[in-house]
C-alpha atoms as a PDB file:
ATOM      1  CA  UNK A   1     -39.741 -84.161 -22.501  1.00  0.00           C
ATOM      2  CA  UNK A   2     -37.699 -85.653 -19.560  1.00  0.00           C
ATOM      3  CA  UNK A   3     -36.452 -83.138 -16.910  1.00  0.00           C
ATOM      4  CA  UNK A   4     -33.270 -83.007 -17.546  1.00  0.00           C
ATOM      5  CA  UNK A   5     -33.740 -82.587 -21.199  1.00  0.00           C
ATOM      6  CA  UNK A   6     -35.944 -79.748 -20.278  1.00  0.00           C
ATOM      7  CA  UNK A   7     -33.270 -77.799 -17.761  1.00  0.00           C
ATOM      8  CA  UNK A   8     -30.533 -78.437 -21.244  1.00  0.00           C
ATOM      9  CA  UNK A   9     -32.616 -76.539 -22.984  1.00  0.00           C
ATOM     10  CA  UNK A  10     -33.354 -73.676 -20.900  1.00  0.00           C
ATOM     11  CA  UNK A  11     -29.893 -73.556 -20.088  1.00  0.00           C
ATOM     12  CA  UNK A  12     -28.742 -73.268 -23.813  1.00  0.00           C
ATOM     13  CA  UNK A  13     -31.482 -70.301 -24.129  1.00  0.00           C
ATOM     14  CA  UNK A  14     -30.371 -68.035 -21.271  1.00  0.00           C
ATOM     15  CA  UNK A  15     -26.555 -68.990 -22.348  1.00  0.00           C
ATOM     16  CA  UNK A  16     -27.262 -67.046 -25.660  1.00  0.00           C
ATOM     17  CA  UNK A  17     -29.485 -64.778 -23.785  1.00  0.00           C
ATOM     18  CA  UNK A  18     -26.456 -63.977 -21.556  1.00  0.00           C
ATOM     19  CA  UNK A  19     -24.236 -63.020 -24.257  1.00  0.00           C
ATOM     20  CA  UNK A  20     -26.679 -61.250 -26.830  1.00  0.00           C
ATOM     21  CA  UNK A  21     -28.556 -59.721 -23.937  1.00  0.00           C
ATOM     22  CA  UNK A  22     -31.875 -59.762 -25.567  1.00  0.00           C
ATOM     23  CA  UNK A  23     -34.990 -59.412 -22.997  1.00  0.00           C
ATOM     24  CA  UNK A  24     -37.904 -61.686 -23.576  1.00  0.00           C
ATOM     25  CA  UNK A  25     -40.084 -63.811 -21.363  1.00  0.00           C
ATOM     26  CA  UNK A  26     -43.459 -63.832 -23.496  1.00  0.00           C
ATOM     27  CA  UNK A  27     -45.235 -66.473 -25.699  1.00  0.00           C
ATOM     28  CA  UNK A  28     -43.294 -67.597 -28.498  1.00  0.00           C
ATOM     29  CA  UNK A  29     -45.148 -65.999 -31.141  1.00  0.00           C
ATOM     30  CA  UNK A  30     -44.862 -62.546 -30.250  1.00  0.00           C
ATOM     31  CA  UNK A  31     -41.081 -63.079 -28.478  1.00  0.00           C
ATOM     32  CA  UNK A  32     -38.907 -60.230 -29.353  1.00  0.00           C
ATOM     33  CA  UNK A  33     -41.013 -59.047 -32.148  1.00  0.00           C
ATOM     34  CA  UNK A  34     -40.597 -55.218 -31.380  1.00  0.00           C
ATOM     35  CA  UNK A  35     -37.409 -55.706 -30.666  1.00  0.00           C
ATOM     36  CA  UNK A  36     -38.054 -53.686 -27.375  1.00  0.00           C
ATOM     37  CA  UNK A  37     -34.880 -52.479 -24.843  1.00  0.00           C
ATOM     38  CA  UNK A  38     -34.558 -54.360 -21.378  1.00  0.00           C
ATOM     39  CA  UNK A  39     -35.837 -50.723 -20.076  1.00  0.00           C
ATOM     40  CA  UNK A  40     -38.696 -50.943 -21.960  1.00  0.00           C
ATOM     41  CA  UNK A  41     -39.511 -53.918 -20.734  1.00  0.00           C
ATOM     42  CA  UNK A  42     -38.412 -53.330 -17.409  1.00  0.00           C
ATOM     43  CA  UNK A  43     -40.436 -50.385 -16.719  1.00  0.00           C
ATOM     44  CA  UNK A  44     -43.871 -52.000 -18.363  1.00  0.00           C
ATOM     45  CA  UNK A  45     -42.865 -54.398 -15.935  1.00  0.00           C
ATOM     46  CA  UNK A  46     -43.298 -51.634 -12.766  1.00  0.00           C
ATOM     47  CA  UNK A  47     -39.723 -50.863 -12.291  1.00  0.00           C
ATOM     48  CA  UNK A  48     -38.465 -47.017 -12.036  1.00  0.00           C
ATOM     49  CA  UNK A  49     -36.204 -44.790 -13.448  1.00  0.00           C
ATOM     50  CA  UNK A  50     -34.334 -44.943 -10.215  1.00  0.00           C
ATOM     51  CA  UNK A  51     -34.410 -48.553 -10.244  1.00  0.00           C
ATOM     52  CA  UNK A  52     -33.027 -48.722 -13.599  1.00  0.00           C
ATOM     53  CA  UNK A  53     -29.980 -46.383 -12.736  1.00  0.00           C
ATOM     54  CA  UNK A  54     -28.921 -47.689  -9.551  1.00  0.00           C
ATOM     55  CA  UNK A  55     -27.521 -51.248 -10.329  1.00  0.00           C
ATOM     56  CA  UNK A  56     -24.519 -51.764 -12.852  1.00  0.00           C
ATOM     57  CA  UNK A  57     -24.617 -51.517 -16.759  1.00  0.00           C
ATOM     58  CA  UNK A  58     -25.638 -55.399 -17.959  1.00  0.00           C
ATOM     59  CA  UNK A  59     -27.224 -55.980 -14.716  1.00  0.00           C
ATOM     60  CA  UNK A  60     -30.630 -55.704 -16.493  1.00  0.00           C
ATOM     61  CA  UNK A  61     -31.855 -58.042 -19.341  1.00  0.00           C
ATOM     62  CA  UNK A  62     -35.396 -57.370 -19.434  1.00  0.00           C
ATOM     63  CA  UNK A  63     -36.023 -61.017 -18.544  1.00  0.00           C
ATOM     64  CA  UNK A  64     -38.466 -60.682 -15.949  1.00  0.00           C
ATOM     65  CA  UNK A  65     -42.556 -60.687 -15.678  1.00  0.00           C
ATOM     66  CA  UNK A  66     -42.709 -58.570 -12.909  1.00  0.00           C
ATOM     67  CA  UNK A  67     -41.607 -56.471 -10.255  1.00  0.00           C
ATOM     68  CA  UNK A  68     -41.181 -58.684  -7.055  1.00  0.00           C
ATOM     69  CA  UNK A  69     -38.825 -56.366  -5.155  1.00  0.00           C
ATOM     70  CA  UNK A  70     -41.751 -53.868  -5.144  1.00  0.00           C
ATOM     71  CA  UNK A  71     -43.707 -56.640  -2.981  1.00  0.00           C
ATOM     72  CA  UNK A  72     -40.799 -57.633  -0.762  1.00  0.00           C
ATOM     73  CA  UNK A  73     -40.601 -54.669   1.808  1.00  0.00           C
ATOM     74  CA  UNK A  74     -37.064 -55.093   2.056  1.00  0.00           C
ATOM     75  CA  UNK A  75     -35.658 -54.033   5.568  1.00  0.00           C
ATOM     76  CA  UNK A  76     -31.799 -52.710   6.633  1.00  0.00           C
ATOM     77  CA  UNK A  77     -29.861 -56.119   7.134  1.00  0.00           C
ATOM     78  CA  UNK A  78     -31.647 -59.213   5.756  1.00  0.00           C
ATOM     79  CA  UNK A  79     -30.783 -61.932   4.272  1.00  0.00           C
ATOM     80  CA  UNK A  80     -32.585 -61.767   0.597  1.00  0.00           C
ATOM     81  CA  UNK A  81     -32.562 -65.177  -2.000  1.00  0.00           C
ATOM     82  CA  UNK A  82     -32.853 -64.821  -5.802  1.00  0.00           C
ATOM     83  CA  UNK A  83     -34.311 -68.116  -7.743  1.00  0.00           C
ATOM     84  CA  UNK A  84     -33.008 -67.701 -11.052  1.00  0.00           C
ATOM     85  CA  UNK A  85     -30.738 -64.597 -10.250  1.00  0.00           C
ATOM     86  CA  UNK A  86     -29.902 -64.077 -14.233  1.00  0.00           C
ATOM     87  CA  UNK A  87     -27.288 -61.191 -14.636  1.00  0.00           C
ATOM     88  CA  UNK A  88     -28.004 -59.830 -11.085  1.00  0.00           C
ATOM     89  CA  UNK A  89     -30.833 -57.238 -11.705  1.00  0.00           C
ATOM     90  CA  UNK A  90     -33.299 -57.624  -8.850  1.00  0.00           C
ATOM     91  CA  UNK A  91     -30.423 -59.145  -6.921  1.00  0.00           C
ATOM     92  CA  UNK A  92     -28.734 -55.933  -6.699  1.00  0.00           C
ATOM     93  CA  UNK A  93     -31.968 -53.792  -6.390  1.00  0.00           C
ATOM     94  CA  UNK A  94     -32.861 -55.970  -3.110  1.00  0.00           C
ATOM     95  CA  UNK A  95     -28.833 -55.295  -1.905  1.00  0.00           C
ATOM     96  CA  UNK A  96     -29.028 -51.465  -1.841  1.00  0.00           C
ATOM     97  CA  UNK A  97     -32.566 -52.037  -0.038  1.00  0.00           C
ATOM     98  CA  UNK A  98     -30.638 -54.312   2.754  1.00  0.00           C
ATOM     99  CA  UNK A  99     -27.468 -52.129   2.892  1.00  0.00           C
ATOM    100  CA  UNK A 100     -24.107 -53.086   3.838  1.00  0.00           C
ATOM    101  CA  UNK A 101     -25.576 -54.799   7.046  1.00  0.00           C
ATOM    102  CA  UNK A 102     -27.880 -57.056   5.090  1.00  0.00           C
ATOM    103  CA  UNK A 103     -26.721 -59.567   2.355  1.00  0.00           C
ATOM    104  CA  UNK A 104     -28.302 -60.923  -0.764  1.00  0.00           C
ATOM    105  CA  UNK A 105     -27.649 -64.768  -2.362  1.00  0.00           C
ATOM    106  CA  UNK A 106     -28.254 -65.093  -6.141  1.00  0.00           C
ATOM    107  CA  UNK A 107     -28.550 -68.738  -7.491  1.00  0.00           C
ATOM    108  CA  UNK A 108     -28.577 -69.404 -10.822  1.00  0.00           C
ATOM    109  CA  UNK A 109     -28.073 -72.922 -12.977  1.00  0.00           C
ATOM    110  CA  UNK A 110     -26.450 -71.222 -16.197  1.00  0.00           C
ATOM    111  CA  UNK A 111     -22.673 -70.523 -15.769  1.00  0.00           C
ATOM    112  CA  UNK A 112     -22.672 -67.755 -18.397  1.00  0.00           C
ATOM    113  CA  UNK A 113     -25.671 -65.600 -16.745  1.00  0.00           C
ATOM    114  CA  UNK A 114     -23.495 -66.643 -13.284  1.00  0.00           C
ATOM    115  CA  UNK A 115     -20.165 -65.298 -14.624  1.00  0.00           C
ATOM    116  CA  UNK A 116     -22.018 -62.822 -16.290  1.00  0.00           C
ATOM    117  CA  UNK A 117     -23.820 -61.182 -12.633  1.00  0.00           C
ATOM    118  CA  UNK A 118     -20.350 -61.491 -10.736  1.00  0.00           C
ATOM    119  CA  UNK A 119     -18.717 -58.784 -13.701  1.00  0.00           C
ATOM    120  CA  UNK A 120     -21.523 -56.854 -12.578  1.00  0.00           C
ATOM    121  CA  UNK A 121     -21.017 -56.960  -9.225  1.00  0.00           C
ATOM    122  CA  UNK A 122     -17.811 -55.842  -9.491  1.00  0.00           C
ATOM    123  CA  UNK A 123     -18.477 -53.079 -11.845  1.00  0.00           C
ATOM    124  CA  UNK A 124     -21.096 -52.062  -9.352  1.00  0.00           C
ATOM    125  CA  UNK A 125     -18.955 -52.501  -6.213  1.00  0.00           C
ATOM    126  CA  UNK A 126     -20.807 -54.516  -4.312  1.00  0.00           C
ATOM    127  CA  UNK A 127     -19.665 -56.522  -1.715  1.00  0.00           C
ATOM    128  CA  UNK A 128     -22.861 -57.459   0.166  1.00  0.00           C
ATOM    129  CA  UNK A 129     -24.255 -59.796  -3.146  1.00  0.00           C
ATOM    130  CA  UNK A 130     -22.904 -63.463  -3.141  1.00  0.00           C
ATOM    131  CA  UNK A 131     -23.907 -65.500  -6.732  1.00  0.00           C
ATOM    132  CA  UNK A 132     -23.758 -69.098  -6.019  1.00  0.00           C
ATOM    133  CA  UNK A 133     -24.398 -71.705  -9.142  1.00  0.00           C
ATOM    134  CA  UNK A 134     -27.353 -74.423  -8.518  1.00  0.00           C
ATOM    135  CA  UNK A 135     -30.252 -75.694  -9.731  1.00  0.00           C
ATOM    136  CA  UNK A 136     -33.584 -74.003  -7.812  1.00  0.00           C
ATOM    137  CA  UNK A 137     -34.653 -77.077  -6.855  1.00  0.00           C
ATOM    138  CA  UNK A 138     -31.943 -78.181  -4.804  1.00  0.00           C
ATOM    139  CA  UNK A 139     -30.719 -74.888  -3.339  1.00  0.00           C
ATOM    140  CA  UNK A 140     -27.193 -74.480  -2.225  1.00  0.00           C
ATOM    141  CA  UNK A 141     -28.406 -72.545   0.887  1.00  0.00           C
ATOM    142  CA  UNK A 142     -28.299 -73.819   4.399  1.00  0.00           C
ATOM    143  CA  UNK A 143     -31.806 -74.889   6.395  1.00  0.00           C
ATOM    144  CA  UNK A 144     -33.603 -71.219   7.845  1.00  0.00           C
ATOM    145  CA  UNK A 145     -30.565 -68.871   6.533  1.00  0.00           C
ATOM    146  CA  UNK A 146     -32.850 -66.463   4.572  1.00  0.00           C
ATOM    147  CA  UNK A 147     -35.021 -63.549   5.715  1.00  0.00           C
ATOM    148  CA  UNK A 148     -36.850 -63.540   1.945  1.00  0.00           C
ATOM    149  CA  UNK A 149     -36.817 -65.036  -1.778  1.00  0.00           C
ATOM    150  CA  UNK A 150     -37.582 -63.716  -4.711  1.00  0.00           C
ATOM    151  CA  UNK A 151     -37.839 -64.667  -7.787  1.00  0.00           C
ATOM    152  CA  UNK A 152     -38.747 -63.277 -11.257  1.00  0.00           C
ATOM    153  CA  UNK A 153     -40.296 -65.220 -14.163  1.00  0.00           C
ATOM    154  CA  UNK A 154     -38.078 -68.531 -13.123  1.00  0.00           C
ATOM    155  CA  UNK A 155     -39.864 -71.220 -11.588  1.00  0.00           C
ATOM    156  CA  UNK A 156     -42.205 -71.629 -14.504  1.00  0.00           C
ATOM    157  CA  UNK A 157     -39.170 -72.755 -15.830  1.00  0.00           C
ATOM    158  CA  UNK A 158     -38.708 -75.191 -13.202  1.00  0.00           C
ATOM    159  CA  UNK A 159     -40.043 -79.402 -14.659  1.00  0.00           C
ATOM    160  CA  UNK A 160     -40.351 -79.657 -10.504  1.00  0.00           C
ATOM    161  CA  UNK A 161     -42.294 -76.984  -8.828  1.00  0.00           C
ATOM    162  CA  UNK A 162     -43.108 -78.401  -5.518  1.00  0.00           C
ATOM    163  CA  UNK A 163     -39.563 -79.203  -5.312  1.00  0.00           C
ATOM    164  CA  UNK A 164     -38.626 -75.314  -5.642  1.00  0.00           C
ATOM    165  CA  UNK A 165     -41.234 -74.338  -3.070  1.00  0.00           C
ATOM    166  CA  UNK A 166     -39.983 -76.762  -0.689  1.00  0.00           C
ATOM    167  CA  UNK A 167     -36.872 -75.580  -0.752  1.00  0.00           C
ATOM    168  CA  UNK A 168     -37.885 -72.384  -0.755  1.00  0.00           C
ATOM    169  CA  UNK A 169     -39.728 -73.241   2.514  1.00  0.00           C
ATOM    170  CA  UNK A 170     -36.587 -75.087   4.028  1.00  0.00           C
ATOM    171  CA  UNK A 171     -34.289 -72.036   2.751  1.00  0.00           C
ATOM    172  CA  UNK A 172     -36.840 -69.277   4.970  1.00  0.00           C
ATOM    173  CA  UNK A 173     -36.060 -68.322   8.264  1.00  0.00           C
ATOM    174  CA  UNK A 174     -39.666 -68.856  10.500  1.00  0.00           C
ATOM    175  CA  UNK A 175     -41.747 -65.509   9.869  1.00  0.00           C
ATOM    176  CA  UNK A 176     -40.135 -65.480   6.393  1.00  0.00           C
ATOM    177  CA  UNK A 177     -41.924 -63.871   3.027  1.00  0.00           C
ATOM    178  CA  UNK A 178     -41.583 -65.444  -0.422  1.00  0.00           C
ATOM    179  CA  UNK A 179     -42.436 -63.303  -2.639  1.00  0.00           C
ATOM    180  CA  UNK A 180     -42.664 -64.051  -6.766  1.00  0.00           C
ATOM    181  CA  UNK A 181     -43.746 -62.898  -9.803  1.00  0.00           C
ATOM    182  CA  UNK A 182     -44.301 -65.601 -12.694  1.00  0.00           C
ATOM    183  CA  UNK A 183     -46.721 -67.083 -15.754  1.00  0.00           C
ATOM    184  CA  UNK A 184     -49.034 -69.094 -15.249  1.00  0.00           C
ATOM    185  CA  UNK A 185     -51.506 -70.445 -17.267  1.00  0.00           C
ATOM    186  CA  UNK A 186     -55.619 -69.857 -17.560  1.00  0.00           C
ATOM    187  CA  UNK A 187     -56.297 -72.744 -19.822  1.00  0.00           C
ATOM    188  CA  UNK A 188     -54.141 -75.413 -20.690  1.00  0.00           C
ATOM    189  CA  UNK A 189     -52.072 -75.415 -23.735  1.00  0.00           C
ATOM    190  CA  UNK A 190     -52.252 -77.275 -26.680  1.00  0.00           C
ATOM    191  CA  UNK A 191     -49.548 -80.303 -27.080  1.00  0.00           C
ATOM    192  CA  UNK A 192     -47.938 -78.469 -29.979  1.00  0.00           C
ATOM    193  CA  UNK A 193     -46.775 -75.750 -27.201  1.00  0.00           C
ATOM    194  CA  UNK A 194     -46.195 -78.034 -24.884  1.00  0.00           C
ATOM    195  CA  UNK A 195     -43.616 -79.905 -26.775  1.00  0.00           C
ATOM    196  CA  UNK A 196     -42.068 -76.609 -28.225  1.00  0.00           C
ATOM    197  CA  UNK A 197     -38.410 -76.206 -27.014  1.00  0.00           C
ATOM    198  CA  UNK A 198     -38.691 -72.427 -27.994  1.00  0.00           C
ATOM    199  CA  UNK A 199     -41.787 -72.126 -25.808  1.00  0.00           C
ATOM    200  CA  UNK A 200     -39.690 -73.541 -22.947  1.00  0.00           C
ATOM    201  CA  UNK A 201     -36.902 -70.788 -23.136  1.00  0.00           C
ATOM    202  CA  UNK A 202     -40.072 -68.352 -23.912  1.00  0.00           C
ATOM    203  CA  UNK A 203     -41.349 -69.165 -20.152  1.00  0.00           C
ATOM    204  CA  UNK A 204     -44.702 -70.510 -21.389  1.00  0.00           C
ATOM    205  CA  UNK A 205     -44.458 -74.354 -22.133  1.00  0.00           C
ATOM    206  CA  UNK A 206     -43.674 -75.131 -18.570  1.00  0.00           C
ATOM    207  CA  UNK A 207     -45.932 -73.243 -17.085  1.00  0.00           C
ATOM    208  CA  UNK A 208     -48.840 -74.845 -15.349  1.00  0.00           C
ATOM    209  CA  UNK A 209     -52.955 -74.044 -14.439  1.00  0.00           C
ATOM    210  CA  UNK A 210     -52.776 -70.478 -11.604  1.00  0.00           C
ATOM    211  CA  UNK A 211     -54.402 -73.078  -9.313  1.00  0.00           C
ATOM    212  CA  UNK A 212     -51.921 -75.552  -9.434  1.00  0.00           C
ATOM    213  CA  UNK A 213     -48.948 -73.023  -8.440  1.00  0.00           C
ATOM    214  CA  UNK A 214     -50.915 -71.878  -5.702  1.00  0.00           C
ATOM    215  CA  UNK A 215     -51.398 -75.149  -4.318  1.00  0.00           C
ATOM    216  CA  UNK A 216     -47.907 -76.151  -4.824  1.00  0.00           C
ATOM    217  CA  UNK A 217     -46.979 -73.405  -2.575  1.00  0.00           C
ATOM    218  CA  UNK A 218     -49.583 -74.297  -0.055  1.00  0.00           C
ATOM    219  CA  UNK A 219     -48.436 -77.948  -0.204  1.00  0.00           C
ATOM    220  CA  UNK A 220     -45.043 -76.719   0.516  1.00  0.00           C
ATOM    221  CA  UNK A 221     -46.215 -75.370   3.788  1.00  0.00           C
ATOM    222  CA  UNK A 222     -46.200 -71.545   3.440  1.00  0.00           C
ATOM    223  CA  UNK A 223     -49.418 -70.100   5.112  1.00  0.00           C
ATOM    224  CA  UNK A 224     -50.954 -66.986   3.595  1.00  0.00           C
ATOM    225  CA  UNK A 225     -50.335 -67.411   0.278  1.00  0.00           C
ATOM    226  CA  UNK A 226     -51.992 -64.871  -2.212  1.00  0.00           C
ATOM    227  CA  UNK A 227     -52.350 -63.290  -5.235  1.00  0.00           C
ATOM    228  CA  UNK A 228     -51.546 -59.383  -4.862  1.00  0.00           C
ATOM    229  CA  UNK A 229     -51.540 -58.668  -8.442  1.00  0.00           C
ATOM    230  CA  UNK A 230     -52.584 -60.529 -11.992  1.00  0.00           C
ATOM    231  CA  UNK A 231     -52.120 -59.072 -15.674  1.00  0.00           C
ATOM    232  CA  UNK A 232     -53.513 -61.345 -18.933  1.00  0.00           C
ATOM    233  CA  UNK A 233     -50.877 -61.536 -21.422  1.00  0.00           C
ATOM    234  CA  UNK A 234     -52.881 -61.170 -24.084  1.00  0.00           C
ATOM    235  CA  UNK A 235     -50.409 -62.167 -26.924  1.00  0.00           C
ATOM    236  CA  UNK A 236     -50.748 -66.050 -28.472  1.00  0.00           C
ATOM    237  CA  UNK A 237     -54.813 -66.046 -27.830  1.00  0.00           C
ATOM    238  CA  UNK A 238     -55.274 -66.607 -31.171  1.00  0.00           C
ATOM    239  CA  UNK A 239     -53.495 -70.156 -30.906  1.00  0.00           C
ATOM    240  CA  UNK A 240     -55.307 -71.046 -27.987  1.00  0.00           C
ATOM    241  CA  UNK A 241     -52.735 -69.779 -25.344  1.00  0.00           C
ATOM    242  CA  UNK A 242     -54.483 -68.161 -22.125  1.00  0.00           C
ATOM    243  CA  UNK A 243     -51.667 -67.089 -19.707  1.00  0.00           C
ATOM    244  CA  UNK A 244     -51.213 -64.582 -16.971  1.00  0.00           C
ATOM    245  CA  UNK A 245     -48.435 -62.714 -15.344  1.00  0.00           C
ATOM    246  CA  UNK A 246     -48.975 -62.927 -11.384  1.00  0.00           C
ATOM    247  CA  UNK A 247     -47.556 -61.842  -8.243  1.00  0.00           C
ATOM    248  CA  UNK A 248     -47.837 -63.738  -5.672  1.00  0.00           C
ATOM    249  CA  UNK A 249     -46.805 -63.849  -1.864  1.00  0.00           C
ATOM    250  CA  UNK A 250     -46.566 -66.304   1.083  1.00  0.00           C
ATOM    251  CA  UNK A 251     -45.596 -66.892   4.672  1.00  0.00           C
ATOM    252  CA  UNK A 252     -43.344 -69.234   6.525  1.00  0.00           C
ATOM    253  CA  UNK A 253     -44.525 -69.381  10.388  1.00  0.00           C
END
């Protein structure tokens, strides 16, 4: 599938995800099959209780694969970026971390999920979150504005990685942290999953080989670039799927 016929379709999927606010970000097959709560997810995911009740109702969609706030050692007054920002979740978690003094830039390519985390952050009151709509690979962020970027469970999304790590890299400040937590693959996937628009939306057809991503982010330029945490997914094995759910952090000198 061409790019832009891949982007289409994951925007259509978080659109409806938006509105029905159904989590998911698994393999197709076993997508939403326990119907489990965004909590549910969010807290298999490493998030807390507290985490859970500090940011605004809707804020939370359970679309994530990890917990990359809980890497990002967020101080008082940075300047925080969220690839993929969704309805706002981590965004807001990384804005009471930064305080008033600090600031936090969501950017997200679906209008719904972008409309959707600006409600929130006016239910929630906050005045130090900014939601900007763009495409992750082309960032609408000036050159060295940002302190550190996270992202949750997006770029695997993305038909350009390198793109979204170089602009990740341009986006960093020198001495700044990226710090993500995504799927990546352990074997490569059959062609029927690769050419499933349901695995797209379901973060696993564009995902690509662990070494790969890591290189990508090396290629980019970002020094120190590691692996701080790696969970199988364990669901889809029996049609050949081998993925992982990684955490991963780098350096811009």
């Amino acid at each position: 599938m061409k790019s832009e016929q891949i982007k289409q379709i994951v925007r259509e999927g978080y659109a409806e995800r938006a509105k029905s606010g159904s989590p998911c970000c698994e393999p197709a097959s076993s997508c939403c099959g326990g119907a489990p709560t965004a909590q549910d997810v969010s807290k298999a995911m490493g998030y807390t209780d507290a985490d859970l009740q500090s940011v605004p109702d809707g804020a939370n969609l359970g679309l994530g694969c990890g917990n990359p706030i809980a890497l990002a050692a967020l101080r008082e007054g940075e300047t925080v970026l969220d690839l993929g920002s969704g309805a706002g979740f981590d965004a807001f978690l990384a804005a009471n971390r930064v305080g008033p003094a600090g600031k936090v830039i969501g950017v997200d390519m679906t209008p719904e999920m972008l409309q959707k985390a600006r409600e929130n952050a006016r239910k929630g009151d906050y005045e130090n979150v900014e939601f900007r709509l763009g495409d992750i690979e082309s960032l609408p962020v000036d050159d060295a504005s940002v302190d550190a970027i996270l992202s949750n469970c997006v770029i695997n999304l993305s038909p350009d990685k390198p793109a979204v790590f170089r602009e990740a890299f341009r986006a960093l400040k020198p001495g700044g942290r990226l710090m993500v937590s995504d799927i990546v693959l352990l074997r490569e996937l059959p062609d029927f999953m690769r050419q499933s628009l349901e695995a797209y939306v379901s973060c696993v057809a564009g995902a690509i080989m662990k070494d790969a991503y890591l290189d990508a982010i090396r290629a980019a330029g970002f020094q120190d670039v590691r692996v701080v945490d790696e969970a199988r997914v364990t669901t889809g094995e029996e049609m050949g799927i081998r993925v992982a759910s990684v955490k991963v952090e780098a350096r811009k000198a």
